[in-house]
PDB file of N, CA and C in Angstrom:
ATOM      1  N   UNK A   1      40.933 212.458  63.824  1.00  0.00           N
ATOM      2  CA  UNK A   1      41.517 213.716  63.429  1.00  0.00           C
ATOM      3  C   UNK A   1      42.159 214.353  64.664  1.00  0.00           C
ATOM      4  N   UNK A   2      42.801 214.250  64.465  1.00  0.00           N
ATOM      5  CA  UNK A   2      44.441 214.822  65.769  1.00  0.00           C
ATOM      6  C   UNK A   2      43.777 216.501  65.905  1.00  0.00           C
ATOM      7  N   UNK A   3      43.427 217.131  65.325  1.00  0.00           N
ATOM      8  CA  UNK A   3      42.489 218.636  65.383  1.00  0.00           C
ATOM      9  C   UNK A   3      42.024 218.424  66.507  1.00  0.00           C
ATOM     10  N   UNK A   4      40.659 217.936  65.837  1.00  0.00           N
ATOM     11  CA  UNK A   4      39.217 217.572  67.071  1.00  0.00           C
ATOM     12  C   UNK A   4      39.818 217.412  68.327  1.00  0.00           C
ATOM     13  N   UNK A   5      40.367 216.623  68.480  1.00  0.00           N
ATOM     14  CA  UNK A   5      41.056 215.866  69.283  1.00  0.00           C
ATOM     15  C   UNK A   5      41.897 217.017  70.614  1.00  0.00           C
ATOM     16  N   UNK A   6      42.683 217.665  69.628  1.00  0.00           N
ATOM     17  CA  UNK A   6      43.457 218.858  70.457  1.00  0.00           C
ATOM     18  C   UNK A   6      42.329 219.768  71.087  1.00  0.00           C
ATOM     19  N   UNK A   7      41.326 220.042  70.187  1.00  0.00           N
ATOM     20  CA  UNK A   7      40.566 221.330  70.548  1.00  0.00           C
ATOM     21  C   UNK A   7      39.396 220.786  72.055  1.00  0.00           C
ATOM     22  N   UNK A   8      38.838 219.959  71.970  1.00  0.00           N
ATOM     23  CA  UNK A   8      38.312 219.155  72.456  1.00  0.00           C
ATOM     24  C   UNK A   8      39.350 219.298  73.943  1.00  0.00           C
ATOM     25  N   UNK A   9      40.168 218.169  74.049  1.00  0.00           N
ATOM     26  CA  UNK A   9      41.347 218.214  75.105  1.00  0.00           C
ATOM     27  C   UNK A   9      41.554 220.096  75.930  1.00  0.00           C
ATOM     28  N   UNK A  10      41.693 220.669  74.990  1.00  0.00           N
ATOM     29  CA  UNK A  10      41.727 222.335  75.250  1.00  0.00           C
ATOM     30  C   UNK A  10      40.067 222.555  76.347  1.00  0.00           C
ATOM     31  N   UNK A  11      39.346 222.029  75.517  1.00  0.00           N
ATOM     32  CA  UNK A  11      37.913 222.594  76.060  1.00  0.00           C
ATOM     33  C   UNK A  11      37.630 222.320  77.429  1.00  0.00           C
ATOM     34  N   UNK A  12      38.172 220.658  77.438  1.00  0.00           N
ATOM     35  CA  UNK A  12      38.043 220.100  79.015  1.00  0.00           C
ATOM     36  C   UNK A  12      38.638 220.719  79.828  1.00  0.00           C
ATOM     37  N   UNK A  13      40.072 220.921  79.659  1.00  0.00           N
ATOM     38  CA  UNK A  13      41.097 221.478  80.449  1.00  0.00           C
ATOM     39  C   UNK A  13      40.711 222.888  80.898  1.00  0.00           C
ATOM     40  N   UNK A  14      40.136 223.319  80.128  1.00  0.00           N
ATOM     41  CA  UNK A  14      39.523 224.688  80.875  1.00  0.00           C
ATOM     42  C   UNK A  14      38.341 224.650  81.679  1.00  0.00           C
ATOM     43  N   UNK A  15      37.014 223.754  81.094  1.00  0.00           N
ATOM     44  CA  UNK A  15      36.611 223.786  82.086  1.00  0.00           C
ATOM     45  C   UNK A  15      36.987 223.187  83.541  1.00  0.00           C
ATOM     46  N   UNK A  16      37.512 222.271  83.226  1.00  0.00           N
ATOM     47  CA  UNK A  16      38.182 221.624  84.561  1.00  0.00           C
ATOM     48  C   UNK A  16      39.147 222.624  85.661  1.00  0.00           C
ATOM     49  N   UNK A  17      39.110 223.588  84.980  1.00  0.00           N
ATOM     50  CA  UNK A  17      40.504 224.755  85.568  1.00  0.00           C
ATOM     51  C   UNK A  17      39.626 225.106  86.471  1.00  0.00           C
ATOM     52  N   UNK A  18      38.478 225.903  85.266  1.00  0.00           N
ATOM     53  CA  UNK A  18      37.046 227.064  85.893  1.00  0.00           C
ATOM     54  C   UNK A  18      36.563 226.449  87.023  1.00  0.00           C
ATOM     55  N   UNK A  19      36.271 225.123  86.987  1.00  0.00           N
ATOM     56  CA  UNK A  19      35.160 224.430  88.212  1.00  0.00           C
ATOM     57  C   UNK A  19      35.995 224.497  89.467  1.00  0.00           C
ATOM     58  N   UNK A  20      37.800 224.431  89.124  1.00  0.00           N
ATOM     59  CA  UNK A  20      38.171 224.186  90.383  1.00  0.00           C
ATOM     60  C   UNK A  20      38.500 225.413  90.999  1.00  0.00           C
ATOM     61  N   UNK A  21      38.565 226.626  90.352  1.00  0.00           N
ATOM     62  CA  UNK A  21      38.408 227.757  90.558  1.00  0.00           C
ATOM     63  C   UNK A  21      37.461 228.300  91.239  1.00  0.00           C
ATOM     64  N   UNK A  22      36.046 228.185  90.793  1.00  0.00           N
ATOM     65  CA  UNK A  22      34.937 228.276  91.110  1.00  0.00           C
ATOM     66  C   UNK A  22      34.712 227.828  92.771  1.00  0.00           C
ATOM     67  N   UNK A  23      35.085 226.123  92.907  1.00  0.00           N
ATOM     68  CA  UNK A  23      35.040 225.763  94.111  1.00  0.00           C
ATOM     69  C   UNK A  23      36.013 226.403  95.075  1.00  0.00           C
ATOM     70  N   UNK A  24      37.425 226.881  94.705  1.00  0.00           N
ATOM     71  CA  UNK A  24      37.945 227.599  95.371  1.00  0.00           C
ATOM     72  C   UNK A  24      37.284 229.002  96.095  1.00  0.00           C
ATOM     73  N   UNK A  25      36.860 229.635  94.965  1.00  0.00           N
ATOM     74  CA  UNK A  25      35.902 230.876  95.649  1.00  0.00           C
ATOM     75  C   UNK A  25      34.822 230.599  96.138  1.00  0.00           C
ATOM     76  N   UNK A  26      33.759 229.542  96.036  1.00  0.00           N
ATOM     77  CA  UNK A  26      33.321 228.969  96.981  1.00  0.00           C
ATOM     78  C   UNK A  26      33.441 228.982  98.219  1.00  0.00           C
ATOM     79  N   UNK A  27      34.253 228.018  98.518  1.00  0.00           N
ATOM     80  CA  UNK A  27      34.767 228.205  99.903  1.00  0.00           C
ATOM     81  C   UNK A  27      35.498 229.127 100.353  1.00  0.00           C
ATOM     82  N   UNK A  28      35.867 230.360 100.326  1.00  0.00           N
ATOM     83  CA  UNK A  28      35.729 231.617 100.464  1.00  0.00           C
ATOM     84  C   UNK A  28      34.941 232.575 100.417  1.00  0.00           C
ATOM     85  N   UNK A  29      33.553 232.017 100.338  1.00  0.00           N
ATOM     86  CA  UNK A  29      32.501 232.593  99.846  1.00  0.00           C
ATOM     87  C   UNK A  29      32.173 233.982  98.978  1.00  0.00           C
ATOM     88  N   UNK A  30      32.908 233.509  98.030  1.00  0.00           N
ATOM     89  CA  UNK A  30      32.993 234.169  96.878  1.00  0.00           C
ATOM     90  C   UNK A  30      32.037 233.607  95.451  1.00  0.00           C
ATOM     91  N   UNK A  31      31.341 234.355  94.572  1.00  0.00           N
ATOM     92  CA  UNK A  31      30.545 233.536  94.006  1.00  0.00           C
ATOM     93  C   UNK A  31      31.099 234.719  92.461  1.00  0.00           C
ATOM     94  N   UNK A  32      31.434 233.675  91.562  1.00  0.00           N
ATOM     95  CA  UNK A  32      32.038 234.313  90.284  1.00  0.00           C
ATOM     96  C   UNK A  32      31.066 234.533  89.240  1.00  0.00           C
ATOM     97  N   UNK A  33      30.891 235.608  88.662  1.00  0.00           N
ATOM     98  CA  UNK A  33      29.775 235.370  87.555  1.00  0.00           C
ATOM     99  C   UNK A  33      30.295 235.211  86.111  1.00  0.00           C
ATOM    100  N   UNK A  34      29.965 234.389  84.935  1.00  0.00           N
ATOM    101  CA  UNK A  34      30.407 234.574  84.073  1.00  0.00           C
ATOM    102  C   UNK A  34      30.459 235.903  83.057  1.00  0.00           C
ATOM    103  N   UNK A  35      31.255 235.750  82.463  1.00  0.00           N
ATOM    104  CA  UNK A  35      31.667 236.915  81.572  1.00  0.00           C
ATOM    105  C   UNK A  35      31.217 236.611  80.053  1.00  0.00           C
ATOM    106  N   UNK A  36      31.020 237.673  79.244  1.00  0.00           N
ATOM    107  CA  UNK A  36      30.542 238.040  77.852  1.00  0.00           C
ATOM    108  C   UNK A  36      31.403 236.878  77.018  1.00  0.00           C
ATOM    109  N   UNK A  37      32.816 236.911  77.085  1.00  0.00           N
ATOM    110  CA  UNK A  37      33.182 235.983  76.502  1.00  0.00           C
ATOM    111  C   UNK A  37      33.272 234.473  76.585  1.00  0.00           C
ATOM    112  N   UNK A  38      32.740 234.164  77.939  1.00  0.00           N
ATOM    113  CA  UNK A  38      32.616 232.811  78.211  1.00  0.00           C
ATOM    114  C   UNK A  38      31.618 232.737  77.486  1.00  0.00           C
ATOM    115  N   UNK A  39      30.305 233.546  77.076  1.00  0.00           N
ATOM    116  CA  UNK A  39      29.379 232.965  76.740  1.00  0.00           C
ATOM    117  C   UNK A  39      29.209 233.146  75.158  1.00  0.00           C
ATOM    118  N   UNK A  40      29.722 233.953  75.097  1.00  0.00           N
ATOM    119  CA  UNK A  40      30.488 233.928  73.252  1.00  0.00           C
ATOM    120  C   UNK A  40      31.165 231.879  73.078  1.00  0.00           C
ATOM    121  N   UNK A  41      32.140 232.037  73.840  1.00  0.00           N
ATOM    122  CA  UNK A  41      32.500 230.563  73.447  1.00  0.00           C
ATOM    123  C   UNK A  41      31.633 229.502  73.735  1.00  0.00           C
ATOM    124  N   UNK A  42      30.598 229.190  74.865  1.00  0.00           N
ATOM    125  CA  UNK A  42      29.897 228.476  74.949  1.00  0.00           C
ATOM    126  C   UNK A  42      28.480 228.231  73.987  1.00  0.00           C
ATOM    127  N   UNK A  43      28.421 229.730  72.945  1.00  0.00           N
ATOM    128  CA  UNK A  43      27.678 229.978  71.605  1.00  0.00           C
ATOM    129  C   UNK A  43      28.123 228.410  70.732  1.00  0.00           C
ATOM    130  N   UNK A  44      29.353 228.674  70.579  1.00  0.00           N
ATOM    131  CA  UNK A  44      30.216 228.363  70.174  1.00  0.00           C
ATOM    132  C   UNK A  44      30.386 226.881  70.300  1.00  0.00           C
ATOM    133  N   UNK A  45      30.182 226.171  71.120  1.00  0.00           N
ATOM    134  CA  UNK A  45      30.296 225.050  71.486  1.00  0.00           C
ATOM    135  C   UNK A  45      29.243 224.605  70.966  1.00  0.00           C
ATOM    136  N   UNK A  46      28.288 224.959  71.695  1.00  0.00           N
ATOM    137  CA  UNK A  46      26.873 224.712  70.982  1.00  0.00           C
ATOM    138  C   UNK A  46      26.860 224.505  69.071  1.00  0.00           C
ATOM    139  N   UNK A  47      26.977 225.630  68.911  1.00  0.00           N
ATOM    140  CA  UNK A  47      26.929 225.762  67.302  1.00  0.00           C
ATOM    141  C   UNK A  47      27.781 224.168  66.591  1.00  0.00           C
ATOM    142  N   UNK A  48      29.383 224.107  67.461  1.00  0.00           N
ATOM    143  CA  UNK A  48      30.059 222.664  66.833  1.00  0.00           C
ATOM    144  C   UNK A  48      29.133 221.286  67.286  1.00  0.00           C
ATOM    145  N   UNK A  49      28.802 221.539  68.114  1.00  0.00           N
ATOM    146  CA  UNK A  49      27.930 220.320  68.578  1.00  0.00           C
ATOM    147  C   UNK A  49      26.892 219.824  67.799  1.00  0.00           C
ATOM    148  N   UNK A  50      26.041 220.689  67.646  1.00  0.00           N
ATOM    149  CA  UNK A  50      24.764 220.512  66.694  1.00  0.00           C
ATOM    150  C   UNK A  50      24.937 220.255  65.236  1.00  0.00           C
ATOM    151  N   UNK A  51      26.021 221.418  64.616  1.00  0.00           N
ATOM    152  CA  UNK A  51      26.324 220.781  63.542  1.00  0.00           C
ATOM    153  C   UNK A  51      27.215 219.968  63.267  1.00  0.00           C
ATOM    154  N   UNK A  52      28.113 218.980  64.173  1.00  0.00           N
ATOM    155  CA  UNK A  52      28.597 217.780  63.813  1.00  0.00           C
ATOM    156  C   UNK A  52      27.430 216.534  63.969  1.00  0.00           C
ATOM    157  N   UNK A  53      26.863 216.718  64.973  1.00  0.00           N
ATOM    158  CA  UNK A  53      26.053 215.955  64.731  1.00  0.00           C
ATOM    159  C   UNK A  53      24.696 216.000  63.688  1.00  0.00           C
ATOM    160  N   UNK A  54      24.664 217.272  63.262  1.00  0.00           N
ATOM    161  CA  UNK A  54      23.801 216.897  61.638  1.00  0.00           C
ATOM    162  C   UNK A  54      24.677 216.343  60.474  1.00  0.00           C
ATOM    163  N   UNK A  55      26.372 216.803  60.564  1.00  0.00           N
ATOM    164  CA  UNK A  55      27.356 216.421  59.710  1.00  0.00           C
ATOM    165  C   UNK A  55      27.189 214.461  59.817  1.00  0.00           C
ATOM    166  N   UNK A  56      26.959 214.196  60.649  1.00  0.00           N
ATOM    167  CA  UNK A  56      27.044 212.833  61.080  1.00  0.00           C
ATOM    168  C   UNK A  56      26.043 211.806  60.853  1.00  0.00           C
ATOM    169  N   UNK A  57      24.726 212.735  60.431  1.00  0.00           N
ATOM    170  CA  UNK A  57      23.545 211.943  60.082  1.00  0.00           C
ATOM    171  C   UNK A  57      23.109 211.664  61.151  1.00  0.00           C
ATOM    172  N   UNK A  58      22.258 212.146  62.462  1.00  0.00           N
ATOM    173  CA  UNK A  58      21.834 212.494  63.123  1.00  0.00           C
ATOM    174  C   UNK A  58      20.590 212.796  62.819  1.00  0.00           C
ATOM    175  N   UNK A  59      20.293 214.102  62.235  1.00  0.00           N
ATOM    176  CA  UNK A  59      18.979 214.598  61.646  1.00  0.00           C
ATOM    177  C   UNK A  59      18.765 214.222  60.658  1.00  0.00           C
ATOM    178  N   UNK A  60      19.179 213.085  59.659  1.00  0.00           N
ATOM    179  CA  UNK A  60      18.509 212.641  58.751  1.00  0.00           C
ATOM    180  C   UNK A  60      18.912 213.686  57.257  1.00  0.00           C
ATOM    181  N   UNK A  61      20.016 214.743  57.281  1.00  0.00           N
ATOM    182  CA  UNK A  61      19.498 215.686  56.566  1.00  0.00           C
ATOM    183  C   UNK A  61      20.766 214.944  55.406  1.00  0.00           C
ATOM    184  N   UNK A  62      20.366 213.701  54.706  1.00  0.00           N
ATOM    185  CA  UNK A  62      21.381 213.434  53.949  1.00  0.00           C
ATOM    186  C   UNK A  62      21.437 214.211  52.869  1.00  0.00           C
ATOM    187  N   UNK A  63      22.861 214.141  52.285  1.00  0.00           N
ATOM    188  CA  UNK A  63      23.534 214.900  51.091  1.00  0.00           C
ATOM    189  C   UNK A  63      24.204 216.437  51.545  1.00  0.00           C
ATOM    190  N   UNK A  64      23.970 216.974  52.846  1.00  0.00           N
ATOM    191  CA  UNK A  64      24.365 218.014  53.491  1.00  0.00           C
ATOM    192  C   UNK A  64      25.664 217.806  54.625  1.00  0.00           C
ATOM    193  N   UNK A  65      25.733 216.425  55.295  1.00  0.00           N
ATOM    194  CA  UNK A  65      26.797 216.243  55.876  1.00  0.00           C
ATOM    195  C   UNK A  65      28.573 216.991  55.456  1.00  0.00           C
ATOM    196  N   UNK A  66      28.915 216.913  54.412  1.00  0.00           N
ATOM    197  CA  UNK A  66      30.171 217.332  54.380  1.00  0.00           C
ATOM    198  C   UNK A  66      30.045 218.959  54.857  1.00  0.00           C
ATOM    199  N   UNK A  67      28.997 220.098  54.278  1.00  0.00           N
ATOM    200  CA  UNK A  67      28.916 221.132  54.632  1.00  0.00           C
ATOM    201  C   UNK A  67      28.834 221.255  56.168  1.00  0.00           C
ATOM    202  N   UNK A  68      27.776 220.614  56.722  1.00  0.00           N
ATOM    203  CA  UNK A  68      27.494 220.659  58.099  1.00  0.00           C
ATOM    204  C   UNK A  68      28.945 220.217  59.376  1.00  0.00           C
ATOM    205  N   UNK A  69      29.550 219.261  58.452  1.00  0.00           N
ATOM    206  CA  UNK A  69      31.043 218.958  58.877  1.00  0.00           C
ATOM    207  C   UNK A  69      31.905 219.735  58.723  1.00  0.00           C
ATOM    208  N   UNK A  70      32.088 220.683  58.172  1.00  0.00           N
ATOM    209  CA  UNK A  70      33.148 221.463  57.609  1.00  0.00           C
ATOM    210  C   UNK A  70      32.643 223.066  58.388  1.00  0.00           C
ATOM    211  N   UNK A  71      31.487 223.356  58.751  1.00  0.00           N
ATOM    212  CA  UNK A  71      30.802 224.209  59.432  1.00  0.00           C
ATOM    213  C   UNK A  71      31.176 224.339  61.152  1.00  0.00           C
ATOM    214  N   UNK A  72      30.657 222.423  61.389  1.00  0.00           N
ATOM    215  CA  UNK A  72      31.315 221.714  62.963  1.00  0.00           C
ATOM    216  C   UNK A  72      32.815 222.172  63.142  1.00  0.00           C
ATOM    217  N   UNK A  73      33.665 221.861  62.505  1.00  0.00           N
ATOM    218  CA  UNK A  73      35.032 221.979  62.527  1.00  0.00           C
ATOM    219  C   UNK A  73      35.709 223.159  62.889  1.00  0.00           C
ATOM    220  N   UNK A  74      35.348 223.744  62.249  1.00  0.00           N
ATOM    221  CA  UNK A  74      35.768 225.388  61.670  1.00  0.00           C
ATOM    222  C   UNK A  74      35.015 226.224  63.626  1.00  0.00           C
ATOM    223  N   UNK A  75      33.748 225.777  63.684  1.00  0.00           N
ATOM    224  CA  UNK A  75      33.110 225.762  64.892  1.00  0.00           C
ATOM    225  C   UNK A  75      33.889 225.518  66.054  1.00  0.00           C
ATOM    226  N   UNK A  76      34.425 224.875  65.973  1.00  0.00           N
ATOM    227  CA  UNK A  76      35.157 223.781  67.137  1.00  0.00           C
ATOM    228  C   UNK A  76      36.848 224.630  66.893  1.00  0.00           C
ATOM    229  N   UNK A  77      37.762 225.139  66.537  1.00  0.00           N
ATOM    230  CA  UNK A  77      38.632 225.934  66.369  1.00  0.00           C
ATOM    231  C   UNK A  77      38.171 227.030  67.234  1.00  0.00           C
ATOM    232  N   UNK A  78      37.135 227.916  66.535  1.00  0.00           N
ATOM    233  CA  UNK A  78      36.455 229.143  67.067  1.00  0.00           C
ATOM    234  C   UNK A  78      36.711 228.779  68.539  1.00  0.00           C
ATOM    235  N   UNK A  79      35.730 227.767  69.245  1.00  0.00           N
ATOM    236  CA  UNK A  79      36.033 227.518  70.234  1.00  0.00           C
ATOM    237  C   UNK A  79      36.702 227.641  71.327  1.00  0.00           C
ATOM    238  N   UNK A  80      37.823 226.515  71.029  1.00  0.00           N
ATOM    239  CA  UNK A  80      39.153 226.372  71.137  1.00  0.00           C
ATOM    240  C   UNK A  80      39.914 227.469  71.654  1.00  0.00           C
ATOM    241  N   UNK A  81      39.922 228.473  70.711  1.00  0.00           N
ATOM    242  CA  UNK A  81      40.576 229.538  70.476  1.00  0.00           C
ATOM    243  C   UNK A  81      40.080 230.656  71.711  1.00  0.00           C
ATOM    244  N   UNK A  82      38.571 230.820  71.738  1.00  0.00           N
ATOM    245  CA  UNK A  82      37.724 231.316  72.313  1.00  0.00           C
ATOM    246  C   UNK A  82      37.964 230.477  73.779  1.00  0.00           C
ATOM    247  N   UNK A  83      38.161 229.126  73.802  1.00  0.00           N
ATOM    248  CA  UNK A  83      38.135 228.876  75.424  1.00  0.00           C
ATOM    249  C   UNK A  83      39.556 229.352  76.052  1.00  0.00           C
ATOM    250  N   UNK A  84      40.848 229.344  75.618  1.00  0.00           N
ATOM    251  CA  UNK A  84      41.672 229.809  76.057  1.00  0.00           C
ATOM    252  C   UNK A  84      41.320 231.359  76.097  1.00  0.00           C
ATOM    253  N   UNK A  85      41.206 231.832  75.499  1.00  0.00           N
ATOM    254  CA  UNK A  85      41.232 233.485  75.925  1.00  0.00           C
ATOM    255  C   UNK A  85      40.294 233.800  77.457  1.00  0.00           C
ATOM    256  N   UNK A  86      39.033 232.916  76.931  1.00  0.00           N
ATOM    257  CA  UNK A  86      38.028 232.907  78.503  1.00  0.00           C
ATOM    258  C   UNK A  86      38.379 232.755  79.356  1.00  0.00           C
ATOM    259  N   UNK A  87      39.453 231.857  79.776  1.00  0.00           N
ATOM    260  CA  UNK A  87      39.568 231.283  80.696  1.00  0.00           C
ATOM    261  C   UNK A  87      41.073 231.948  80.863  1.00  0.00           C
ATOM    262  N   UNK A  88      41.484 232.274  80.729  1.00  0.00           N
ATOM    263  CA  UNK A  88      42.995 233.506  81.167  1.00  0.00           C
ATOM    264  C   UNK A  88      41.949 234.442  81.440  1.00  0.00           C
ATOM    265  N   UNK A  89      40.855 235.000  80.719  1.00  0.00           N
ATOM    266  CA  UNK A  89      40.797 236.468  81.220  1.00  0.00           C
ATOM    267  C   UNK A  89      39.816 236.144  82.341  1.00  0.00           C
ATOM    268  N   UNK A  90      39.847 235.056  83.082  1.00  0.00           N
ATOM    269  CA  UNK A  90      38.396 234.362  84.122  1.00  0.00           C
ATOM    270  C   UNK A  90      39.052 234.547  85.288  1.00  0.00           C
ATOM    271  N   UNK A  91      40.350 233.872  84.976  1.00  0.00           N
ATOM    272  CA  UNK A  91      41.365 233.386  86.096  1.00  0.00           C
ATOM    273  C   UNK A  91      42.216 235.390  86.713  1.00  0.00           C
ATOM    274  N   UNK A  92      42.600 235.832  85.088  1.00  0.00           N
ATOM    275  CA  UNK A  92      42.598 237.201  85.579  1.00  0.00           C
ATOM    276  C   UNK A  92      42.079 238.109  86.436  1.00  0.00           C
ATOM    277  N   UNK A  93      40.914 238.586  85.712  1.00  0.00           N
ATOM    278  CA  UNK A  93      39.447 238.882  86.610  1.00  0.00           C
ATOM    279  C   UNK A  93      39.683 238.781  87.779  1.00  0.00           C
ATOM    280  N   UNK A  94      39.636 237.381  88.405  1.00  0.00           N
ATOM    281  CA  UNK A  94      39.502 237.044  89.587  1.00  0.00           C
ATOM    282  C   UNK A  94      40.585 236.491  90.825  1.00  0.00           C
ATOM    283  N   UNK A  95      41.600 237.414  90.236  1.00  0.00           N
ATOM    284  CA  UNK A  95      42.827 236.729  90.275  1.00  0.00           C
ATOM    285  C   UNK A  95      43.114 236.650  91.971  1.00  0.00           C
ATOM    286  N   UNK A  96      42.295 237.535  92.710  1.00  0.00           N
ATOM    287  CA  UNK A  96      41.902 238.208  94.116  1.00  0.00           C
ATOM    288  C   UNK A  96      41.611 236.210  95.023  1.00  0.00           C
ATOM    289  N   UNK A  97      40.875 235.514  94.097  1.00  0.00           N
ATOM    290  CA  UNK A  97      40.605 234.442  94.933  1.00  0.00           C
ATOM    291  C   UNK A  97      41.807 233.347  95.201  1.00  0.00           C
ATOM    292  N   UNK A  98      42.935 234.002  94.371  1.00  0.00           N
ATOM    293  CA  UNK A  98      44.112 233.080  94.419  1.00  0.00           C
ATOM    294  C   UNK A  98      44.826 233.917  95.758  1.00  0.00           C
ATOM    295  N   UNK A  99      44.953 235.270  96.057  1.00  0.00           N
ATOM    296  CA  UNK A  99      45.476 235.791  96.833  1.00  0.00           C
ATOM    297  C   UNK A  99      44.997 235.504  97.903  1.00  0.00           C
ATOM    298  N   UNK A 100      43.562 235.534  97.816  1.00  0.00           N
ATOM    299  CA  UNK A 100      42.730 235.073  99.701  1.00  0.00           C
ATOM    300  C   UNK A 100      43.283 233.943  99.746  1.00  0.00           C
ATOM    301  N   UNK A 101      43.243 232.563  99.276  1.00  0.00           N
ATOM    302  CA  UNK A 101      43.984 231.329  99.854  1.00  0.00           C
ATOM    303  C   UNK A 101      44.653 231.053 100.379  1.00  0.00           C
ATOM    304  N   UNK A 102      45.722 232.114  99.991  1.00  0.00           N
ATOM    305  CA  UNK A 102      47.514 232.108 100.598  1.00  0.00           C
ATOM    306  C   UNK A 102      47.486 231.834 102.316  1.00  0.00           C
TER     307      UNK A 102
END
């Protein structure tokens, strides 16, 4: 599913942004704390995770998979959606550790 697929791709790419961000203020000894909405989306992650993998037969909970799949999905959008906003308003926030580098 070309979806999953996009949202997923989205998820990495941000964290991959954050970490190198992170290490940037690092070595400036700067130490970033997360924000309300990072952890709204990382709810979020969680929630698609668990229920694709009950969607998947994982927990055994047969005859419930399509719901639990359709729950994952919908989950995984939220996400998505939720990791781009985090991660603009992360990079915003802190926009001070791009200026010290210069």
């Amino acid at each position: 599913m070309i979806y999953a697929g996009i949202c997923v791709a989205i998820i990495l790419a941000r964290e991959l942004i954050v970490s190198g961000f992170r290490m940037v203020a690092a070595s400036a000894g700067l130490v970033l704390a997360a924000d309300k909405i990072g952890k709204v989306k990382t709810t979020f992650q969680d929630i698609c995770i668990a229920t694709l993998l009950a969607g998947a037969g994982f927990f055994g909970l047969a005859g419930a998979e399509r719901v639990f799949n359709g729950i994952g999905i919908v989950a995984l959008g939220i996400a998505a959606v939720l990791t781009v906003w985090s991660g603009i308003s992360y990079i915003v926030k802190n926009r001070e550790v791009l200026k010290e580098k210069q």
